[in-house]
N, C-alpha and C. Protein backbone atom coordinates (compact mmCIF):
# COMPACT_ATOMS: atom_id res chain seq x y z
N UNK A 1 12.68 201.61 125.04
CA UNK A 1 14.05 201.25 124.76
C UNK A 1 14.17 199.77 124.41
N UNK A 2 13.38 199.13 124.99
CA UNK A 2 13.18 197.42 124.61
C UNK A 2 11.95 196.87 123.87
N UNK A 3 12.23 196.45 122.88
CA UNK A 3 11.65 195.29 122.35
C UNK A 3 9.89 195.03 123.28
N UNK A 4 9.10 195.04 122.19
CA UNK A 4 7.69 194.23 122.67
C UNK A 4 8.72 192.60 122.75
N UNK A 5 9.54 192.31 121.86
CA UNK A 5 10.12 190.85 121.92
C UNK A 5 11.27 190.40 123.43
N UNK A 6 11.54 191.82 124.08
CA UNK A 6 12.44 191.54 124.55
C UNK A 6 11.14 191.33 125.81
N UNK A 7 10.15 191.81 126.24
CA UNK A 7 9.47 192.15 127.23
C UNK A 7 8.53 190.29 127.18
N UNK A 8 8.06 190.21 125.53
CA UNK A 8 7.68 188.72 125.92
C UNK A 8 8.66 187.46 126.66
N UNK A 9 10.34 187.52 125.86
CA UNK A 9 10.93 186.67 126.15
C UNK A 9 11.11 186.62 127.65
N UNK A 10 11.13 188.03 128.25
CA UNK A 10 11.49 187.96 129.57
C UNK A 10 10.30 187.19 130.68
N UNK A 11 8.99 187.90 129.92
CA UNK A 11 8.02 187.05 131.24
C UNK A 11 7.96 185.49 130.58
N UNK A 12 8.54 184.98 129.66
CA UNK A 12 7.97 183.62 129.59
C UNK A 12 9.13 182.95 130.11
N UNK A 13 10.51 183.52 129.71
CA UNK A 13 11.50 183.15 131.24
C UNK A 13 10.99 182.72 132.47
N UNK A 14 10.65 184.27 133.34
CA UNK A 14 10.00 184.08 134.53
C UNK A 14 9.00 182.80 134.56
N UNK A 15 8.15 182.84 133.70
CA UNK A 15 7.09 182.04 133.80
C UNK A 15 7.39 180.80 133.81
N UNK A 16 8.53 180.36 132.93
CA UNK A 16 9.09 178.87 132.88
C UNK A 16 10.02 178.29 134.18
N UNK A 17 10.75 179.52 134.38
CA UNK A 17 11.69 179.22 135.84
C UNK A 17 11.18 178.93 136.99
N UNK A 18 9.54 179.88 136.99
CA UNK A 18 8.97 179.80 138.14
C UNK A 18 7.90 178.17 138.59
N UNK A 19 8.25 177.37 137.41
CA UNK A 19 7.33 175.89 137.69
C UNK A 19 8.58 174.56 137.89
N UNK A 20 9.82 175.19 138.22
CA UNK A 20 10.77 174.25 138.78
C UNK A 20 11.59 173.34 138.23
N UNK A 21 10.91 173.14 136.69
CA UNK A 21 11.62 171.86 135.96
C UNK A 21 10.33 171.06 135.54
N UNK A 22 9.03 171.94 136.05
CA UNK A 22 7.44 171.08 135.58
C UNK A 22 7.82 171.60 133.95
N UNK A 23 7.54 170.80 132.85
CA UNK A 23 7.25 171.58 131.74
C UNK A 23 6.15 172.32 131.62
N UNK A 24 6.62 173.44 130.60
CA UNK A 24 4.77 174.32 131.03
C UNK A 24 4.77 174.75 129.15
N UNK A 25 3.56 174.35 128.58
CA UNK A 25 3.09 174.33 127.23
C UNK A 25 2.98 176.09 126.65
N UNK A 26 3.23 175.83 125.22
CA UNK A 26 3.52 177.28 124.90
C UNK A 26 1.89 177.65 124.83
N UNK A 27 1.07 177.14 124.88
CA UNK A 27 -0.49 177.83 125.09
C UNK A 27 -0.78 178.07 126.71
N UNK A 28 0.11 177.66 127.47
CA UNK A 28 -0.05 177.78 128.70
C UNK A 28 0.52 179.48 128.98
N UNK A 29 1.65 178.98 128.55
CA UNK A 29 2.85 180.31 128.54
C UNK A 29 2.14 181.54 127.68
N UNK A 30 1.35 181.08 126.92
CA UNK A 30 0.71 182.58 125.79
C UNK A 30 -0.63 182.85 126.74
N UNK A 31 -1.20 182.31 127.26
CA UNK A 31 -1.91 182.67 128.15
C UNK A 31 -1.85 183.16 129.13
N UNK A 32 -1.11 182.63 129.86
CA UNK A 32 -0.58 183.44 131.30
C UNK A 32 0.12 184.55 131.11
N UNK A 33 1.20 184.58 130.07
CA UNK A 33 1.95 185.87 130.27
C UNK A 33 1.18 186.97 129.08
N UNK A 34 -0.21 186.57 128.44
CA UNK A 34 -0.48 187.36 127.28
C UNK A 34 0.54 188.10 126.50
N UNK A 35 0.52 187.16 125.85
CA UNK A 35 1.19 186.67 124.67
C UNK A 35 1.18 186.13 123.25
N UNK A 36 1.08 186.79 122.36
CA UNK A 36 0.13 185.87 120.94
C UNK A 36 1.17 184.57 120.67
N UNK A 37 0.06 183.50 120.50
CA UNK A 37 0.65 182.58 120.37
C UNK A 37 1.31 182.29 119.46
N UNK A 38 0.92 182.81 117.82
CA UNK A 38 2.32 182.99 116.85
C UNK A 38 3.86 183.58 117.21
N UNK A 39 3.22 184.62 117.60
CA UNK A 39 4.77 185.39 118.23
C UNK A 39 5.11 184.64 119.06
N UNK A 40 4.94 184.07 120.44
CA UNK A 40 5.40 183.38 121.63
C UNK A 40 6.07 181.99 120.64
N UNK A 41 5.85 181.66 120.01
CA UNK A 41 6.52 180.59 119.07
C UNK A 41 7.85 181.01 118.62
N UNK A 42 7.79 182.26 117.81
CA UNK A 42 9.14 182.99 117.32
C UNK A 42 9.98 183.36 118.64
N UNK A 43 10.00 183.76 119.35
CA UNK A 43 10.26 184.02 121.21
C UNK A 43 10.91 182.98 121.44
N UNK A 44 10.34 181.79 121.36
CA UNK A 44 10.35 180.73 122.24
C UNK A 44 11.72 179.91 121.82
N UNK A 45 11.63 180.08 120.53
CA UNK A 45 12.28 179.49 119.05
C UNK A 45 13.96 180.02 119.60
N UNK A 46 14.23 181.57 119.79
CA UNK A 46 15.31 181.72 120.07
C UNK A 46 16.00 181.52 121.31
N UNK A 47 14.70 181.23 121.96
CA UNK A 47 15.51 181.24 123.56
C UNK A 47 15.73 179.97 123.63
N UNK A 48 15.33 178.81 122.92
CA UNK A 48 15.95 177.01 122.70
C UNK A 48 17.09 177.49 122.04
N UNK A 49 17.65 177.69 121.18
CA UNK A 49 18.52 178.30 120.09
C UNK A 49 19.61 178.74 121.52
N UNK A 50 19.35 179.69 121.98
CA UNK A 50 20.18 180.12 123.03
C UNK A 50 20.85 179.43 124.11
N UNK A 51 20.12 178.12 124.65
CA UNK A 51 20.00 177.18 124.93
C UNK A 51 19.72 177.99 126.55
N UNK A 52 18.38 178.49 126.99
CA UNK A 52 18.02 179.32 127.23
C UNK A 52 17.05 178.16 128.30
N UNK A 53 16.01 177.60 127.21
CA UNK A 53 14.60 176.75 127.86
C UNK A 53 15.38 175.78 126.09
N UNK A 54 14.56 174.38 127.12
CA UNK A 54 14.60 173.63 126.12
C UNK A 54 13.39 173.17 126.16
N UNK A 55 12.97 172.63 124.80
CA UNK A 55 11.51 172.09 124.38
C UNK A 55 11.79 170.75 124.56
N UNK A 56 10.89 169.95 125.27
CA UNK A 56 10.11 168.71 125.47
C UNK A 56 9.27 168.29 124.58
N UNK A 57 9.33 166.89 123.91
CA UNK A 57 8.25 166.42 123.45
C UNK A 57 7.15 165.93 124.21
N UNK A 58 5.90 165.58 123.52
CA UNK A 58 4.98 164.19 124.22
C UNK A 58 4.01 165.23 124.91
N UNK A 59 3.06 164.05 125.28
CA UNK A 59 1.93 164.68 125.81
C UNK A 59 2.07 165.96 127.11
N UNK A 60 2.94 165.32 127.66
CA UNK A 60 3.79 165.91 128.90
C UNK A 60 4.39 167.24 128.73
N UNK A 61 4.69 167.08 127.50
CA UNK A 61 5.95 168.13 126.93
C UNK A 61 5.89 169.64 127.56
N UNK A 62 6.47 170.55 126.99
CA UNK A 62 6.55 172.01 126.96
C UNK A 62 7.99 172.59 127.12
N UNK A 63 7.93 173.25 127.91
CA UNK A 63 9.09 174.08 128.31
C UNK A 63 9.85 174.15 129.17
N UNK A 64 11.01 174.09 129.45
CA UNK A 64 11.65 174.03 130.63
C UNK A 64 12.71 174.63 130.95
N UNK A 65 13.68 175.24 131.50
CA UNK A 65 14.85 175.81 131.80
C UNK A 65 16.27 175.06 131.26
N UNK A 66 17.10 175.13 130.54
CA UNK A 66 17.76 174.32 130.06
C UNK A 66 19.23 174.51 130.97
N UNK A 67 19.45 175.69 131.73
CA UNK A 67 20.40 175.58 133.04
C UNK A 67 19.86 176.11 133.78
N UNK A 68 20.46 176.43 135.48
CA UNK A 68 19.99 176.75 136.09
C UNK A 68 20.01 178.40 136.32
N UNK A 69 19.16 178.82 136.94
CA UNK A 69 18.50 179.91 136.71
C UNK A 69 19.90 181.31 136.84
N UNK A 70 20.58 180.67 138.28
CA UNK A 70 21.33 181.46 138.48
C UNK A 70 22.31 181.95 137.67
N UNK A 71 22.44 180.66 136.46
CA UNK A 71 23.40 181.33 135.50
C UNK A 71 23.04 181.65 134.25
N UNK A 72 21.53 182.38 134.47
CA UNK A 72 20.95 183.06 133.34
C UNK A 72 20.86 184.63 133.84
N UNK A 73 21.42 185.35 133.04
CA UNK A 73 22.15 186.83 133.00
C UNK A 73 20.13 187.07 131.86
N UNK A 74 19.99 188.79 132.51
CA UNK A 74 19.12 188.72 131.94
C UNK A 74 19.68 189.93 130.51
N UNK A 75 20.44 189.99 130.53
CA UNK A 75 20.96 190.49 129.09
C UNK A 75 20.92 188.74 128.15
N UNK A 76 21.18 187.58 128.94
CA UNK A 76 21.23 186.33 128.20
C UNK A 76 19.96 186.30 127.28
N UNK A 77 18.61 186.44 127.91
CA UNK A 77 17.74 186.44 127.20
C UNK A 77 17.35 187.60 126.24
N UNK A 78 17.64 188.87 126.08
CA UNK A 78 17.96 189.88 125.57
C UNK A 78 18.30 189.76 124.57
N UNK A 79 19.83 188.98 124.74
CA UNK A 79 20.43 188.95 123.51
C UNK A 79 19.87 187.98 122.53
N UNK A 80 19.39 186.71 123.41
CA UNK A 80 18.55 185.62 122.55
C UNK A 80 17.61 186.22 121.26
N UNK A 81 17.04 186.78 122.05
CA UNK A 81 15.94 187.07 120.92
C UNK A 81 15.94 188.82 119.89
N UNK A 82 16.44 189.79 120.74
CA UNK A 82 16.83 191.12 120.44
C UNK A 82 17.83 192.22 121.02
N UNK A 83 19.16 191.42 120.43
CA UNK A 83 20.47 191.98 120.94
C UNK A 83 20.49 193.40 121.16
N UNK A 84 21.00 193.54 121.94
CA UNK A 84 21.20 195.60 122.24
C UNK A 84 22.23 195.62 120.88
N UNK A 85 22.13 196.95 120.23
CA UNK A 85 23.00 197.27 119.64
C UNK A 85 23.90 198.03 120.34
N UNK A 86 25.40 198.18 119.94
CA UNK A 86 25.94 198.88 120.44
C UNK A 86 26.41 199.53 118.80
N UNK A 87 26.98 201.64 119.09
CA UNK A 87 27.35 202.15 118.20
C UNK A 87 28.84 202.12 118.24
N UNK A 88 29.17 201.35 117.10
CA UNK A 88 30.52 201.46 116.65
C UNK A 88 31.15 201.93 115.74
N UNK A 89 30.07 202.42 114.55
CA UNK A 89 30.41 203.57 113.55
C UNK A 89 29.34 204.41 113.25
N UNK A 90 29.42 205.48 112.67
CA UNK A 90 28.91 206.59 112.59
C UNK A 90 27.05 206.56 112.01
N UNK A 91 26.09 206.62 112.62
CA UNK A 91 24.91 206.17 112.63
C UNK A 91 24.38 206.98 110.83
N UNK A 92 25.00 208.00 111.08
CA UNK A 92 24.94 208.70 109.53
C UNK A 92 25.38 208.37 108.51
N UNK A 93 26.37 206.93 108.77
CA UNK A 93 27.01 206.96 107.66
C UNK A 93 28.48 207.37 106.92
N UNK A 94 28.88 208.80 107.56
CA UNK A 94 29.36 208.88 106.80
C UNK A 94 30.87 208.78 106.74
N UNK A 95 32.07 208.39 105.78
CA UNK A 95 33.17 208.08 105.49
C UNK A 95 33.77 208.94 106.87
N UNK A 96 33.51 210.10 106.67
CA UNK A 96 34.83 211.16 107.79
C UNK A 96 34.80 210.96 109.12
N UNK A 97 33.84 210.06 109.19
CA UNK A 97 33.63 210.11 110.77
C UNK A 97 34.22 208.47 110.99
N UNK A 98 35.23 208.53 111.59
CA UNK A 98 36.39 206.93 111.87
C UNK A 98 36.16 207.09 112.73
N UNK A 99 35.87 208.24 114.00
CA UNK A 99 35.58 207.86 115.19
C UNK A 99 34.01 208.03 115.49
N UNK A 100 33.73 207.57 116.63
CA UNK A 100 32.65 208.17 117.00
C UNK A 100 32.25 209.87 117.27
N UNK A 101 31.26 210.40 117.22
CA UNK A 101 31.73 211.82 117.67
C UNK A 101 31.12 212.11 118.95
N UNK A 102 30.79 212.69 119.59
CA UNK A 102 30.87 213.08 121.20
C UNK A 102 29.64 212.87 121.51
N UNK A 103 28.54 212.79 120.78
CA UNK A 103 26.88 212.53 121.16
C UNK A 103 27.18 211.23 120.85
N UNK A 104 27.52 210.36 119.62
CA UNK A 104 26.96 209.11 119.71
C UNK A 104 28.39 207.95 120.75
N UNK A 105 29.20 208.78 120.77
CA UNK A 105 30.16 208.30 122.08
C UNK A 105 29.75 208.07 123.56
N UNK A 106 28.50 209.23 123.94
CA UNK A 106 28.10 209.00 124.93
C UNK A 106 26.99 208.37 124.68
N UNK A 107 26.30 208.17 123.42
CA UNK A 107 25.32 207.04 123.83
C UNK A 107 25.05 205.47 123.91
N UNK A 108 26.66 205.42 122.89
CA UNK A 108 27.23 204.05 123.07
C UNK A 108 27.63 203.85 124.63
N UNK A 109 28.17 204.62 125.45
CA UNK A 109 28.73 204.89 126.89
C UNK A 109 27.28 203.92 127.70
N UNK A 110 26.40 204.79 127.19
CA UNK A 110 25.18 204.42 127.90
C UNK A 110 24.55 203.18 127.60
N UNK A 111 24.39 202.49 126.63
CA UNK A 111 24.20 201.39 126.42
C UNK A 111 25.48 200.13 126.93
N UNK A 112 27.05 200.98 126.80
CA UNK A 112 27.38 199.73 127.67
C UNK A 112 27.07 199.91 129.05
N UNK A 113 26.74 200.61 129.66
CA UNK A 113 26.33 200.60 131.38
C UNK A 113 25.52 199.63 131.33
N UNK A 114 24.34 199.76 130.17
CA UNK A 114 23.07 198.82 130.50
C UNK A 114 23.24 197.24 130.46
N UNK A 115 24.24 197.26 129.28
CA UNK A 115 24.70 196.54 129.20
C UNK A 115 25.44 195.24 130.10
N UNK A 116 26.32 196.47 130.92
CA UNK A 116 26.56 195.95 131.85
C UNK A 116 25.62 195.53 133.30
N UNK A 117 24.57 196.41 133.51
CA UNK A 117 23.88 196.17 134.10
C UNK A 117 22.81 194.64 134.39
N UNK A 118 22.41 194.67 133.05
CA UNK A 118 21.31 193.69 132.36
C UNK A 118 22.40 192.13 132.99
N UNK A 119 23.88 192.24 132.24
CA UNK A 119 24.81 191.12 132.44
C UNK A 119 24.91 190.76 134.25
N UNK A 120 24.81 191.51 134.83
CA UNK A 120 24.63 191.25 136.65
C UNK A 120 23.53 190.40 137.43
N UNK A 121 22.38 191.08 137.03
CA UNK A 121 21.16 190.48 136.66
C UNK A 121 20.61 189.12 136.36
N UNK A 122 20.19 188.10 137.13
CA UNK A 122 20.09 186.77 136.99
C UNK A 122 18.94 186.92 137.16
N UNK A 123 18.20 185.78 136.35
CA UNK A 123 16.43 185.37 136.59
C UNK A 123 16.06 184.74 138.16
N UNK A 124 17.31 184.42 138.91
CA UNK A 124 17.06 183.69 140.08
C UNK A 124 17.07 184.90 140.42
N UNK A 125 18.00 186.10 140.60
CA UNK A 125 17.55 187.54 141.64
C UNK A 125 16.48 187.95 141.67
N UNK A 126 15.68 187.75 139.82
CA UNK A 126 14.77 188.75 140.14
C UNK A 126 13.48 187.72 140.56
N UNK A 127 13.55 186.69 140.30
CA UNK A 127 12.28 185.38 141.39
C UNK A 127 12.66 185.74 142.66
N UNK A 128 13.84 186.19 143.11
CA UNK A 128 14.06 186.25 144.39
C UNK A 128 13.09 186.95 145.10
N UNK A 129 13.26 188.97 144.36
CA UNK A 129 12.72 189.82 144.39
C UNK A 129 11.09 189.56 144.16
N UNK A 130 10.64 188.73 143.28
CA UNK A 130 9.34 188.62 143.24
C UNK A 130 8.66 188.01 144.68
N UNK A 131 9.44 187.11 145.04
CA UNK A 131 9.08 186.58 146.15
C UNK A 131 9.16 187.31 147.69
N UNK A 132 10.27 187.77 147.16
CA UNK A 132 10.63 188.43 148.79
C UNK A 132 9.31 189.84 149.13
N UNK A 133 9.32 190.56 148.10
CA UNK A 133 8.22 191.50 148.07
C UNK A 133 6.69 191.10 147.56
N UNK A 134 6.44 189.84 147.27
CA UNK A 134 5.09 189.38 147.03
C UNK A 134 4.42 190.00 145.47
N UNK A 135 5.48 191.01 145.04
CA UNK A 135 4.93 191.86 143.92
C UNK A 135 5.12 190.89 142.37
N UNK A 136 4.65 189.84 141.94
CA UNK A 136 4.52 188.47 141.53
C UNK A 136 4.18 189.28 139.74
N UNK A 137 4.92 190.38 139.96
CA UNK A 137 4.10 191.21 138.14
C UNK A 137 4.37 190.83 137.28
N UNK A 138 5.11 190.15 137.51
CA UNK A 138 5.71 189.35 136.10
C UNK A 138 4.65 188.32 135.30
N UNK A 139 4.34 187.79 136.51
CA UNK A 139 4.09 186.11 136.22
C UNK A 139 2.47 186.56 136.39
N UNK A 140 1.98 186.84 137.19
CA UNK A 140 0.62 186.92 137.65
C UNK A 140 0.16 187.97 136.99
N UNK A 141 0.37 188.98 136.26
CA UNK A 141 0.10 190.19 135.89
C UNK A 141 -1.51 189.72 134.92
N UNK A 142 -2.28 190.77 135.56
CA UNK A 142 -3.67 190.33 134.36
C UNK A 142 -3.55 191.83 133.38
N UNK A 143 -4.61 191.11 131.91
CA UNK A 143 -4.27 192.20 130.60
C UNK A 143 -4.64 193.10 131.04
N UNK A 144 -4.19 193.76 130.39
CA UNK A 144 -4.67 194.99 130.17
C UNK A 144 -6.26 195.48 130.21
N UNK A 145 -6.81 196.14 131.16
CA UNK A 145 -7.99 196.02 130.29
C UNK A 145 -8.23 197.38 129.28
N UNK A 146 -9.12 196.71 127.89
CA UNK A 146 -9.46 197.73 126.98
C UNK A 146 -10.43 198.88 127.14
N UNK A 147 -9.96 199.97 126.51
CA UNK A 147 -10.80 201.14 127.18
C UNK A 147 -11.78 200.63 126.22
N UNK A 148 -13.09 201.23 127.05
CA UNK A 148 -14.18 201.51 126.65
C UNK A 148 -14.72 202.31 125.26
N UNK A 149 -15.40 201.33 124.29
CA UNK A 149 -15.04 202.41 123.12
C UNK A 149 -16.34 203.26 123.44
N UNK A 150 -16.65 204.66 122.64
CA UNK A 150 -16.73 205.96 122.93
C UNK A 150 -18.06 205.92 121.99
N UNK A 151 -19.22 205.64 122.64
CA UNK A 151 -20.68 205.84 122.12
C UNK A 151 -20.31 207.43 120.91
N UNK A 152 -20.87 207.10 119.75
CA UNK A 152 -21.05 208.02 119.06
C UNK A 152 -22.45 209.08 119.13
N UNK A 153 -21.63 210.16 119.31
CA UNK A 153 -22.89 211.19 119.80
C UNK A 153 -23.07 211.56 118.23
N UNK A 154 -24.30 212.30 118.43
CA UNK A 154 -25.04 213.26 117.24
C UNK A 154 -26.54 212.75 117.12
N UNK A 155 -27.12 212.36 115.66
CA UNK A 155 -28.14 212.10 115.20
C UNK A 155 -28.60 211.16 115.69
N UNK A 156 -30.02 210.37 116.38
CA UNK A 156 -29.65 209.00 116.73
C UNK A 156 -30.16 208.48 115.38
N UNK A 157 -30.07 207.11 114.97
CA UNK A 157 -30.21 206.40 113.98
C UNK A 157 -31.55 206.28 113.44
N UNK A 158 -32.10 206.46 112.42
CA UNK A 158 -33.50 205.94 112.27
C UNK A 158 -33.88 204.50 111.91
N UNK A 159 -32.82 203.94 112.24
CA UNK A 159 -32.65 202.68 111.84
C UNK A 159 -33.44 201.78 113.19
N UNK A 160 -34.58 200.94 113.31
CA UNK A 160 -35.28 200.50 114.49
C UNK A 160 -34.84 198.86 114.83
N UNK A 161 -35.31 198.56 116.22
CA UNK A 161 -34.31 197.28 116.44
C UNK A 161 -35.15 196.48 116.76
């Protein structure tokens, strides 16, 4: 339902909120939260724009929280970088339909819940939650690891090594 963009912006949030006002470098931030560092640039780009994290110059520089946490709604960052849509006319198109009709009425319904939900939601609750339960997945989370690719059976090679 969300964005690979909405899922980066959110852990590099976490990741920036969680060093206090230290700046923390966007190769820091693409590393820790794995993250490509082209993309984490485009990410990064809207959540300054948002006035979200602000960028630091200088050797020192990086990233930092540009208010405080509590009055960052996590629909705020959401919308920064990949707004929910909501349906307000007819997804088909077409002229006869001025209203919504009863399927895409309830799925607009459902997106404003989330909507509303996401808007409740502060980056300080959910550091709260990280902390209070020790479950740190945001920030600490290691990659993925890659499956194992799959020895090719059949002939073996006559090719010698």
């Amino acid at each position: 339902m969300f964005s690979q963009t909405v899922e980066y912006a959110l852990r590099a949030v976490m990741f920036v909120a969680s060093h206090n006002g230290t700046p923390v470098s966007s190769e820091r931030i693409s590393e820790q939260m794995h993250v490509p560092r082209a993309y984490l640039s485009k990410v990064m780009r809207g959540l300054v724009v948002a006035k979200i994290v602000e960028s630091q110059l200088g050797p020192n520089g990086g990233f930092v929280m540009a208010r405080p946490i509590d009055r960052i709604a996590v629909l705020d960052v959401l919308n920064a970088v990949d707004p929910l849509r909501r349906i307000n006319t007819c997804p088909l198109g077409r002229p006869d339909h001025v209203k919504l009709c009863p399927l895409h009425r309830e799925m607009d319904n459902a997106m404003h819940q989330i909507e509303c939900r996401l808007r409740e939601v502060t980056i300080a609750q959910l550091q709260e939650q990280d902390i209070a339960t020790g479950e740190l997945a945001i920030i600490h989370s290691p990659p993925a690891s890659k499956p194992a690719v799959p020895r090719k059976r059949g002939r073996p090679s006559s090719r010698k090594v």
